[in-house]
PDB file of N, CA and C in Angstrom:
ATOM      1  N   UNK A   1     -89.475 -57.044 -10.115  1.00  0.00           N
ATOM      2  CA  UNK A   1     -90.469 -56.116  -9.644  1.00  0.00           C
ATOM      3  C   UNK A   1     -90.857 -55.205 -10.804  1.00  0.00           C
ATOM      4  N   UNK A   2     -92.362 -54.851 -10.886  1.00  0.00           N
ATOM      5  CA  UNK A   2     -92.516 -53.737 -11.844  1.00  0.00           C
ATOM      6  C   UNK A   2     -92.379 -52.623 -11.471  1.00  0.00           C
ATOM      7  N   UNK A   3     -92.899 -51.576 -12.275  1.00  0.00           N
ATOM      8  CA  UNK A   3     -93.138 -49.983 -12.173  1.00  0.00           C
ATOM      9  C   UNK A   3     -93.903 -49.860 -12.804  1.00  0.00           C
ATOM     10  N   UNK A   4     -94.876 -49.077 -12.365  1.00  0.00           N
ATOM     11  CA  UNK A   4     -96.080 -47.877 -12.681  1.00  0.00           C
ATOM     12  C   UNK A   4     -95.447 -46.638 -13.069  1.00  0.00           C
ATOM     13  N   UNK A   5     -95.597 -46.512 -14.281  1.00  0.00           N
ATOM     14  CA  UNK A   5     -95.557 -44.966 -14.409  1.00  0.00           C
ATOM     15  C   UNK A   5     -96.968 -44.509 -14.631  1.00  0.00           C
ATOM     16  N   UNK A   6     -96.832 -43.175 -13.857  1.00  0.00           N
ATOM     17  CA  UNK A   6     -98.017 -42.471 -13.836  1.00  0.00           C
ATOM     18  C   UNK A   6     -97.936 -41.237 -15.170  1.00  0.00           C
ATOM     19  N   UNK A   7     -99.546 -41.242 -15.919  1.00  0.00           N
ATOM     20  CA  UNK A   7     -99.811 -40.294 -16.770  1.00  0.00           C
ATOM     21  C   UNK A   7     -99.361 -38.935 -16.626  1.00  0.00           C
ATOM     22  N   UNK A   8     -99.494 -38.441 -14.815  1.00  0.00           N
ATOM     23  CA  UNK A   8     -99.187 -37.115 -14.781  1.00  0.00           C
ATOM     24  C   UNK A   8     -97.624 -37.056 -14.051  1.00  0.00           C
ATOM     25  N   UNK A   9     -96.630 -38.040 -14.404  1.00  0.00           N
ATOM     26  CA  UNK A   9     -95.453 -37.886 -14.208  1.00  0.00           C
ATOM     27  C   UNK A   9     -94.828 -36.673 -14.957  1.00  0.00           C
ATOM     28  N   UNK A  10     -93.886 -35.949 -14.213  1.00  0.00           N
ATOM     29  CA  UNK A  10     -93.323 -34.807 -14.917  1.00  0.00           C
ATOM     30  C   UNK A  10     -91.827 -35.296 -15.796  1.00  0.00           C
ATOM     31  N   UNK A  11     -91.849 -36.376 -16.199  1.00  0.00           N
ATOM     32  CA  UNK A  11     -91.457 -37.423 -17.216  1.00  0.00           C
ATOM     33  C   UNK A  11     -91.690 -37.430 -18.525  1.00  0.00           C
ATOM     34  N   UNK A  12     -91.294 -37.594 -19.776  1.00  0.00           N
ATOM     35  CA  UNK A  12     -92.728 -38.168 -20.596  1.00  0.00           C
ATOM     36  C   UNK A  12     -92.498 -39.534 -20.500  1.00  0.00           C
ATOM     37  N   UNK A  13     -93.267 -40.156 -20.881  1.00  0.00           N
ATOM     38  CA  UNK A  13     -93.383 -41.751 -20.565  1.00  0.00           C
ATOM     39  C   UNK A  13     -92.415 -42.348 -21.809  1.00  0.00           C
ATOM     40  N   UNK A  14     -91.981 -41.736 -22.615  1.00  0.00           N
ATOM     41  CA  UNK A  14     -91.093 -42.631 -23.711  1.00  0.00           C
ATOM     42  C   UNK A  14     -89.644 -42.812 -22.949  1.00  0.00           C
ATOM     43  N   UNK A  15     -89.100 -41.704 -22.232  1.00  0.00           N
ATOM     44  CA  UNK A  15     -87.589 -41.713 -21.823  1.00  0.00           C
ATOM     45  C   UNK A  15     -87.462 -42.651 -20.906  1.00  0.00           C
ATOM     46  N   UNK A  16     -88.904 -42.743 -19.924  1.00  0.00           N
ATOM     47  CA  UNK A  16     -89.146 -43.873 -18.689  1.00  0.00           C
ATOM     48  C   UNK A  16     -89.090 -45.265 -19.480  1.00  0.00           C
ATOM     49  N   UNK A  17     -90.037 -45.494 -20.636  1.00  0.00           N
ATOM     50  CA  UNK A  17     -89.640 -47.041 -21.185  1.00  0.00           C
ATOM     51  C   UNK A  17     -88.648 -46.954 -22.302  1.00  0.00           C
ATOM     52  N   UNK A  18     -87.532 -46.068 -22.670  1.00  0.00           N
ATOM     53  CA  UNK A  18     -86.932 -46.746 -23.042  1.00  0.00           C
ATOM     54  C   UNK A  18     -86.030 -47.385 -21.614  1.00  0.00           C
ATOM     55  N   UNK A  19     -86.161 -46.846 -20.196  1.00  0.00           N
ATOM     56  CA  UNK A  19     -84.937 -47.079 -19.153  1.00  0.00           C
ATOM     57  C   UNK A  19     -85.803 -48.224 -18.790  1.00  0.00           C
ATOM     58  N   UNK A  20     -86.611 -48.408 -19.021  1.00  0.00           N
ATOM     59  CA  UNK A  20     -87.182 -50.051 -18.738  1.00  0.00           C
ATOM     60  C   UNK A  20     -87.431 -51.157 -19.157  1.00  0.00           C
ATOM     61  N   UNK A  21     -86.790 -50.833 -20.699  1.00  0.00           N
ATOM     62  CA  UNK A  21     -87.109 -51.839 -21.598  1.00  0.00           C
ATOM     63  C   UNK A  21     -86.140 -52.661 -21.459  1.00  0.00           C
ATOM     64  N   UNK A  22     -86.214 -54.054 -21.335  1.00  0.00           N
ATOM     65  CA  UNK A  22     -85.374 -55.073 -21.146  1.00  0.00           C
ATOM     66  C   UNK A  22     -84.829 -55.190 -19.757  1.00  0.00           C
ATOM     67  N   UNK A  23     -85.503 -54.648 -18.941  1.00  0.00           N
ATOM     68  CA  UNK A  23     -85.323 -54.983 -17.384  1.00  0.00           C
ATOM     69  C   UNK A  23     -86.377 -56.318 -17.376  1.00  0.00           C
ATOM     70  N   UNK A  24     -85.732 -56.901 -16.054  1.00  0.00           N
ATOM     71  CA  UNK A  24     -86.872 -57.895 -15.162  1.00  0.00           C
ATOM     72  C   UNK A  24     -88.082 -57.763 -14.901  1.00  0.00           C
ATOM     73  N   UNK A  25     -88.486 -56.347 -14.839  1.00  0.00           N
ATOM     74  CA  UNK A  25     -89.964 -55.873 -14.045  1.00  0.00           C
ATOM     75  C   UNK A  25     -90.740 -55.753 -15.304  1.00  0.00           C
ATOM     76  N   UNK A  26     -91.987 -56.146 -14.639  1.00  0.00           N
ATOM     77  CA  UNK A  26     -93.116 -55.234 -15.845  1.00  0.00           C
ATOM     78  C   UNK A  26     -93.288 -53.609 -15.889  1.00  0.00           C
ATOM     79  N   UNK A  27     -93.370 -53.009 -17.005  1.00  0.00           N
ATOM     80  CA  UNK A  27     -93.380 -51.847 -17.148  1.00  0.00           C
ATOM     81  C   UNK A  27     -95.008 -51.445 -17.668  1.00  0.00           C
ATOM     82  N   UNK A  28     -95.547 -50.964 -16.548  1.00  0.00           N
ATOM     83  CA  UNK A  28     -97.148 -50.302 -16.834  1.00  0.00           C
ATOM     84  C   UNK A  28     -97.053 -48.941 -16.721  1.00  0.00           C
ATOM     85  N   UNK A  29     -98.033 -48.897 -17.556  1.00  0.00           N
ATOM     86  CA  UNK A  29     -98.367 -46.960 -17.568  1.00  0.00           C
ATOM     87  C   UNK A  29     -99.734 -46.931 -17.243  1.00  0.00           C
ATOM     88  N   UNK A  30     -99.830 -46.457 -16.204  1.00  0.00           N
ATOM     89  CA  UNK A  30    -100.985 -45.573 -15.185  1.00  0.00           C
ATOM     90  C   UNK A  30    -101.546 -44.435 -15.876  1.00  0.00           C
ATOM     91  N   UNK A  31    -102.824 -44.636 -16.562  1.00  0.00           N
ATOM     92  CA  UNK A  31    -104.015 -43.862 -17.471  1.00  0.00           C
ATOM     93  C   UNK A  31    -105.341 -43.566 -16.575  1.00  0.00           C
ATOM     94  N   UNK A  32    -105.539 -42.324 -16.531  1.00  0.00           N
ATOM     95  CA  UNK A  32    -106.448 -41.616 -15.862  1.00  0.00           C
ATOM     96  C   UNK A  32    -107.374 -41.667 -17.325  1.00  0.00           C
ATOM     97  N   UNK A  33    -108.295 -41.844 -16.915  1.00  0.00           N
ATOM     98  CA  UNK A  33    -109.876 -41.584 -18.278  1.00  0.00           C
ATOM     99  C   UNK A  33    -110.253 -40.000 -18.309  1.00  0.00           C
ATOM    100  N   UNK A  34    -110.199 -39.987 -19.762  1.00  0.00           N
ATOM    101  CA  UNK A  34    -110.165 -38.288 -20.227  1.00  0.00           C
ATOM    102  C   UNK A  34    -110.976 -38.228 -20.930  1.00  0.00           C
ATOM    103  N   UNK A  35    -111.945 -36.567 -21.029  1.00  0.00           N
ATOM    104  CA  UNK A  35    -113.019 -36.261 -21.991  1.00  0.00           C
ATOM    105  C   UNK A  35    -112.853 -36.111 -23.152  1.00  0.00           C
ATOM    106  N   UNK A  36    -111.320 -36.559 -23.558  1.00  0.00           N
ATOM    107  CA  UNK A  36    -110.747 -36.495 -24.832  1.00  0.00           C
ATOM    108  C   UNK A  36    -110.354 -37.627 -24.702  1.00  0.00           C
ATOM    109  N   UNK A  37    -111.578 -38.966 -25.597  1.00  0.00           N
ATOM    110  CA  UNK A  37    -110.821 -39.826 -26.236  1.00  0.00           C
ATOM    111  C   UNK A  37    -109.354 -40.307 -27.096  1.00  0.00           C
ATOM    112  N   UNK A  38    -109.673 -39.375 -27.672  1.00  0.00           N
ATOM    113  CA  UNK A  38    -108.693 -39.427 -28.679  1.00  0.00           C
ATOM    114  C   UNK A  38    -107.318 -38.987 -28.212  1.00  0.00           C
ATOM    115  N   UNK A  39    -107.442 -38.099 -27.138  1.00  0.00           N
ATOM    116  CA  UNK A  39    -105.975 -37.772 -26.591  1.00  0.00           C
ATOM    117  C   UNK A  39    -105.758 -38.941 -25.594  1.00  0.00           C
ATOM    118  N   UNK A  40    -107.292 -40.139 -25.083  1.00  0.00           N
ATOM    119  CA  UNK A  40    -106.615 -41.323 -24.060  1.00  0.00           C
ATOM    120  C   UNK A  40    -105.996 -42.211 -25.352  1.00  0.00           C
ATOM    121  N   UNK A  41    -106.961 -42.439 -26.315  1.00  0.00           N
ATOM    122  CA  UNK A  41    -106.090 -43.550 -27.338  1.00  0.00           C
ATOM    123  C   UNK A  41    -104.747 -43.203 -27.543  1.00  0.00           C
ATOM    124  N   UNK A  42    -104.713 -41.881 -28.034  1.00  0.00           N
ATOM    125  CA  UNK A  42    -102.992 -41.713 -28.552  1.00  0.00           C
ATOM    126  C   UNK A  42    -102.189 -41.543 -27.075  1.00  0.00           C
ATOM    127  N   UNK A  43    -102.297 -41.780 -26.107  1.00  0.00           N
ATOM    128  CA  UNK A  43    -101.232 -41.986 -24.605  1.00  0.00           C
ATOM    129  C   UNK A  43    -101.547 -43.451 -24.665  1.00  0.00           C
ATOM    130  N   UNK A  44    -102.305 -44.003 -24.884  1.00  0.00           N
ATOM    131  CA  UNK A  44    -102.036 -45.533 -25.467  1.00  0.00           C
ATOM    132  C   UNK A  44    -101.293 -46.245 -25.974  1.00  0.00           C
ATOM    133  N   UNK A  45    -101.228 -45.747 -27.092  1.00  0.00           N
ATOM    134  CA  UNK A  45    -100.433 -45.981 -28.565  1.00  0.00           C
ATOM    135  C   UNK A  45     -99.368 -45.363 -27.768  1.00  0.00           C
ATOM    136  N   UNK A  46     -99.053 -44.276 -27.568  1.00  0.00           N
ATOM    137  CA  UNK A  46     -97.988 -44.136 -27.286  1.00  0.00           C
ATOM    138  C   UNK A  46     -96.620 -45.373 -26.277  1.00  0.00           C
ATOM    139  N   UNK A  47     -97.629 -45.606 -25.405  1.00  0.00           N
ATOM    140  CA  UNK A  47     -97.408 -46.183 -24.212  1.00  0.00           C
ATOM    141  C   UNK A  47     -97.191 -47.701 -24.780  1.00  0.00           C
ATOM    142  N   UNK A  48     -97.664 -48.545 -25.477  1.00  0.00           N
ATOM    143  CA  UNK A  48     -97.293 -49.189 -26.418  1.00  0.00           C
ATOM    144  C   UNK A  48     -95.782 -49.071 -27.338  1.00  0.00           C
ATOM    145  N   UNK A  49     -96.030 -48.422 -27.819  1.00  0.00           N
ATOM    146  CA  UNK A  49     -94.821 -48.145 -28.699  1.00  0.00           C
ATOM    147  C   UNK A  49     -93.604 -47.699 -27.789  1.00  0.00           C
ATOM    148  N   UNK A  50     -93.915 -47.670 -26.341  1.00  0.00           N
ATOM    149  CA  UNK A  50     -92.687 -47.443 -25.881  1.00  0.00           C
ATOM    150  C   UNK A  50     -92.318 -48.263 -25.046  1.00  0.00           C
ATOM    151  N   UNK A  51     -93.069 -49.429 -25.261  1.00  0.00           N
ATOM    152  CA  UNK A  51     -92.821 -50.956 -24.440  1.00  0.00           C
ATOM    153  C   UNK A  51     -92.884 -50.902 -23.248  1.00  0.00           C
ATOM    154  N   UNK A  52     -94.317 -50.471 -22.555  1.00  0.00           N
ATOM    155  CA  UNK A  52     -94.910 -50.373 -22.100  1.00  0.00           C
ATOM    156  C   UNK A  52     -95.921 -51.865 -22.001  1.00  0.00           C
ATOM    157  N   UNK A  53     -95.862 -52.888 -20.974  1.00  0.00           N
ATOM    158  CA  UNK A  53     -96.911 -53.894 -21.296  1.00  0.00           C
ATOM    159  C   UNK A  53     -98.382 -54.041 -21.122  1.00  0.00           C
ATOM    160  N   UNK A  54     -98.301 -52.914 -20.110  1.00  0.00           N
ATOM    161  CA  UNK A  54     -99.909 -52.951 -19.943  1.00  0.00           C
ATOM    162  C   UNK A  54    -100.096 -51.584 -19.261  1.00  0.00           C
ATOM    163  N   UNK A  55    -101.615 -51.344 -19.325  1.00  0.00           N
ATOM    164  CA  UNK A  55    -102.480 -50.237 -18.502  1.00  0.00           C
ATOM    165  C   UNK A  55    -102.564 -50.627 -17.195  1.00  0.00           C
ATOM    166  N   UNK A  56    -102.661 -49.321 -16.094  1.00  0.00           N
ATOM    167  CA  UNK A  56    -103.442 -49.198 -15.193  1.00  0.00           C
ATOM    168  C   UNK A  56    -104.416 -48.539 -15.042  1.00  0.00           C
ATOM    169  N   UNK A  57    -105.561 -48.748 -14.810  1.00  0.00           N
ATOM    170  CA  UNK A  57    -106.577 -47.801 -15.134  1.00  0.00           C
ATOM    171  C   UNK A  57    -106.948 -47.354 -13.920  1.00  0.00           C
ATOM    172  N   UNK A  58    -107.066 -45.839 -13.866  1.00  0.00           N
ATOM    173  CA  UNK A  58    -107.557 -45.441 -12.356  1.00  0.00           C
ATOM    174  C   UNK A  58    -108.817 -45.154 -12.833  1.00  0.00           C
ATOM    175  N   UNK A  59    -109.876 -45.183 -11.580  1.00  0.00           N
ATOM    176  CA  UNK A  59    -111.277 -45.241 -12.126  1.00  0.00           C
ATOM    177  C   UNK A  59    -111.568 -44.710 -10.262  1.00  0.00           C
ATOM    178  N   UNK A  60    -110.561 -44.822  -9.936  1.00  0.00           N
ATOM    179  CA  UNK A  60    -111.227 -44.414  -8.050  1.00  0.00           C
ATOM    180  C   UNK A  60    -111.212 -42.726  -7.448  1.00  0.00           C
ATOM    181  N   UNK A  61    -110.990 -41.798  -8.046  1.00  0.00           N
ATOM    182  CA  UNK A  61    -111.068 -40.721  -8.269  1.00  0.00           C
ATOM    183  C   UNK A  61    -111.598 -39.987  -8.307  1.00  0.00           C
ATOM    184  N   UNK A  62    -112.895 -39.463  -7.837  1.00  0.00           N
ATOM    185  CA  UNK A  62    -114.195 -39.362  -8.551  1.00  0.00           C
ATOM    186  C   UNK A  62    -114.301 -37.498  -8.519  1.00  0.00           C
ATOM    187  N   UNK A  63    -112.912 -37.286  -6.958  1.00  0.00           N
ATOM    188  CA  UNK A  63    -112.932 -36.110  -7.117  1.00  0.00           C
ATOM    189  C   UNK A  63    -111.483 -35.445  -6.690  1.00  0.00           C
ATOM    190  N   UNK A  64    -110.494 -34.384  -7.546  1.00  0.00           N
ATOM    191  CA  UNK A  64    -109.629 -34.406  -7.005  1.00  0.00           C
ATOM    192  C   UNK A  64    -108.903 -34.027  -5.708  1.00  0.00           C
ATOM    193  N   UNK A  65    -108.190 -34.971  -4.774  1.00  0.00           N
ATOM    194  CA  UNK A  65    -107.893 -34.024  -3.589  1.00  0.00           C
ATOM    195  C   UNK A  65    -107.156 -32.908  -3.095  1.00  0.00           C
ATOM    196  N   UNK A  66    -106.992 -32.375  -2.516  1.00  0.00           N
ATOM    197  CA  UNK A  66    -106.358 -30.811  -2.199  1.00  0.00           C
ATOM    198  C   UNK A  66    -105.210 -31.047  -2.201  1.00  0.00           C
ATOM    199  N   UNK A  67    -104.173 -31.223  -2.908  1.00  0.00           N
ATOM    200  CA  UNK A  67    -102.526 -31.711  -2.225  1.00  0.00           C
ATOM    201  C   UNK A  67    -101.645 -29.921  -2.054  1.00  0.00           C
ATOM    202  N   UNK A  68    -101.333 -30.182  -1.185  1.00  0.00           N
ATOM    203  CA  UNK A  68    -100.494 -29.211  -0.310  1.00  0.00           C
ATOM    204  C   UNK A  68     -99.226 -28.593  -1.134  1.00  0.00           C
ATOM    205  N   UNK A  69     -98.717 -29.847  -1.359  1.00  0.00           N
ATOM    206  CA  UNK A  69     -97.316 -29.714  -2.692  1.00  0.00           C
ATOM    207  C   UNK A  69     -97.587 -29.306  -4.117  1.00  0.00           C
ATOM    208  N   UNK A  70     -98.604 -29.766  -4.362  1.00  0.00           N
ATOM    209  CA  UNK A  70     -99.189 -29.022  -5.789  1.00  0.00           C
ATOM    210  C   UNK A  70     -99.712 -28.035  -6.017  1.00  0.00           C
ATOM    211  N   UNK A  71    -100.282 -27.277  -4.885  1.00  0.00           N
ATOM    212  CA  UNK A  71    -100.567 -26.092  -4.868  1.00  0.00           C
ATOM    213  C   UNK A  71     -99.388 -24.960  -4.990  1.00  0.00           C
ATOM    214  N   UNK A  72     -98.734 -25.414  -3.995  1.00  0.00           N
ATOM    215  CA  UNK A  72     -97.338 -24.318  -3.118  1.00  0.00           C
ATOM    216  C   UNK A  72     -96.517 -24.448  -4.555  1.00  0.00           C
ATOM    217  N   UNK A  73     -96.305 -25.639  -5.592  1.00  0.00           N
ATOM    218  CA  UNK A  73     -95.643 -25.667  -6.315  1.00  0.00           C
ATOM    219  C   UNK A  73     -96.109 -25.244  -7.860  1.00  0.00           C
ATOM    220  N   UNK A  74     -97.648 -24.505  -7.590  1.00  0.00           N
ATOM    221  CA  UNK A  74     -98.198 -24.635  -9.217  1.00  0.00           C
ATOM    222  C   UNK A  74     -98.194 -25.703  -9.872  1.00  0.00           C
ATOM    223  N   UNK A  75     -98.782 -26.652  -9.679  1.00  0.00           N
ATOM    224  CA  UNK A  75     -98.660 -28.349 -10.617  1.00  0.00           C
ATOM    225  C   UNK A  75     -99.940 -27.336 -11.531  1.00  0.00           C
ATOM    226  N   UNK A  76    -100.185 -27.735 -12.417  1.00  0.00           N
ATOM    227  CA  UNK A  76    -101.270 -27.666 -13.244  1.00  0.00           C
ATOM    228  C   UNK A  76    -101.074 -28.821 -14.982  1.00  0.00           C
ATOM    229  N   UNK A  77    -102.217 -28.680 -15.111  1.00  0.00           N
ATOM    230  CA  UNK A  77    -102.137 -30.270 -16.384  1.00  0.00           C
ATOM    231  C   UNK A  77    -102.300 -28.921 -17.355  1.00  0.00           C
ATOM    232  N   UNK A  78    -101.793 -29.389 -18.134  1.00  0.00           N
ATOM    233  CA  UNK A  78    -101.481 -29.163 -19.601  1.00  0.00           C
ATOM    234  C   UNK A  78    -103.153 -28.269 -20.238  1.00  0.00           C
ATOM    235  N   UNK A  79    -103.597 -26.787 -20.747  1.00  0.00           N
ATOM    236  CA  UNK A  79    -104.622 -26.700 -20.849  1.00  0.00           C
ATOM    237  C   UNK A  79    -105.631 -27.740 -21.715  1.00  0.00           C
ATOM    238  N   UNK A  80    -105.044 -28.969 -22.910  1.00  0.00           N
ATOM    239  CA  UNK A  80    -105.734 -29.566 -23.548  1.00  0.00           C
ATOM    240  C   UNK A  80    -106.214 -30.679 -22.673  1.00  0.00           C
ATOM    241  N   UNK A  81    -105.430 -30.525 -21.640  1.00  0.00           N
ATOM    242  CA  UNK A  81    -105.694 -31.861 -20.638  1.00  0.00           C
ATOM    243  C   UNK A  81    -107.044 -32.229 -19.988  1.00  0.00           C
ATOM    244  N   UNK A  82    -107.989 -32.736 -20.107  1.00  0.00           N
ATOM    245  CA  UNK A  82    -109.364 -32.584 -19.593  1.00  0.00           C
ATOM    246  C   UNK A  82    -109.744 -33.700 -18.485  1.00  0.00           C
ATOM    247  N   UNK A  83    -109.350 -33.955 -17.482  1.00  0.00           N
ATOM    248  CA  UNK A  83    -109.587 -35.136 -17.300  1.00  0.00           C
ATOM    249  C   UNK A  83    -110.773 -35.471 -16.320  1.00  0.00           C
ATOM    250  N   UNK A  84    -111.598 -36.791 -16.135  1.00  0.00           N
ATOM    251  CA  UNK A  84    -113.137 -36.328 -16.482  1.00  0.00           C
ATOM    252  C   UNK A  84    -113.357 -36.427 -14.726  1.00  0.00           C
ATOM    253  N   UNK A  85    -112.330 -36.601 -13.935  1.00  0.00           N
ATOM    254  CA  UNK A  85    -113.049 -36.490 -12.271  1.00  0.00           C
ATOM    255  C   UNK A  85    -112.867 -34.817 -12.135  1.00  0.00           C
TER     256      UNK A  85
END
């Protein structure tokens, strides 16, 4: 079986593939499209280099929804974080 790791895991995605590297499952990393190219290429590269086999690309998003838990808990993205829904 694989795993998805998601971009806005409170993880970073290197500690997740090194615990997946050389398992059975495929290991994908789940990429939201950002107004900063250059910060989607380098979570790429990154995601790569941490043996990571492939993308998921979310593209269904268009607007974000109200979550209950992220509010009550302060979730907020990173201020460089731009992401384009």
């Amino acid at each position: 079986m694989g795993m998805i790791v998601s971009m806005l895991s409170t993880t970073a995605l290197e500690p997740l593939g090194d615990l997946l590297r050389g398992s059975s499952g495929l290991p994908l990393f789940q990429l939201y499209l950002l107004k900063d190219r250059s910060l989607t290429e380098e979570l790429i590269h990154r995601a790569e280099a941490s043996g990571y086999q492939g993308l998921v690309i979310t593209v269904d998003a268009p607007a974000s929804g109200r979550r209950e838990a992220d509010i009550r808990n302060r979730l907020a993205l990173a201020s460089h974080v731009d992401l384009l829904i």
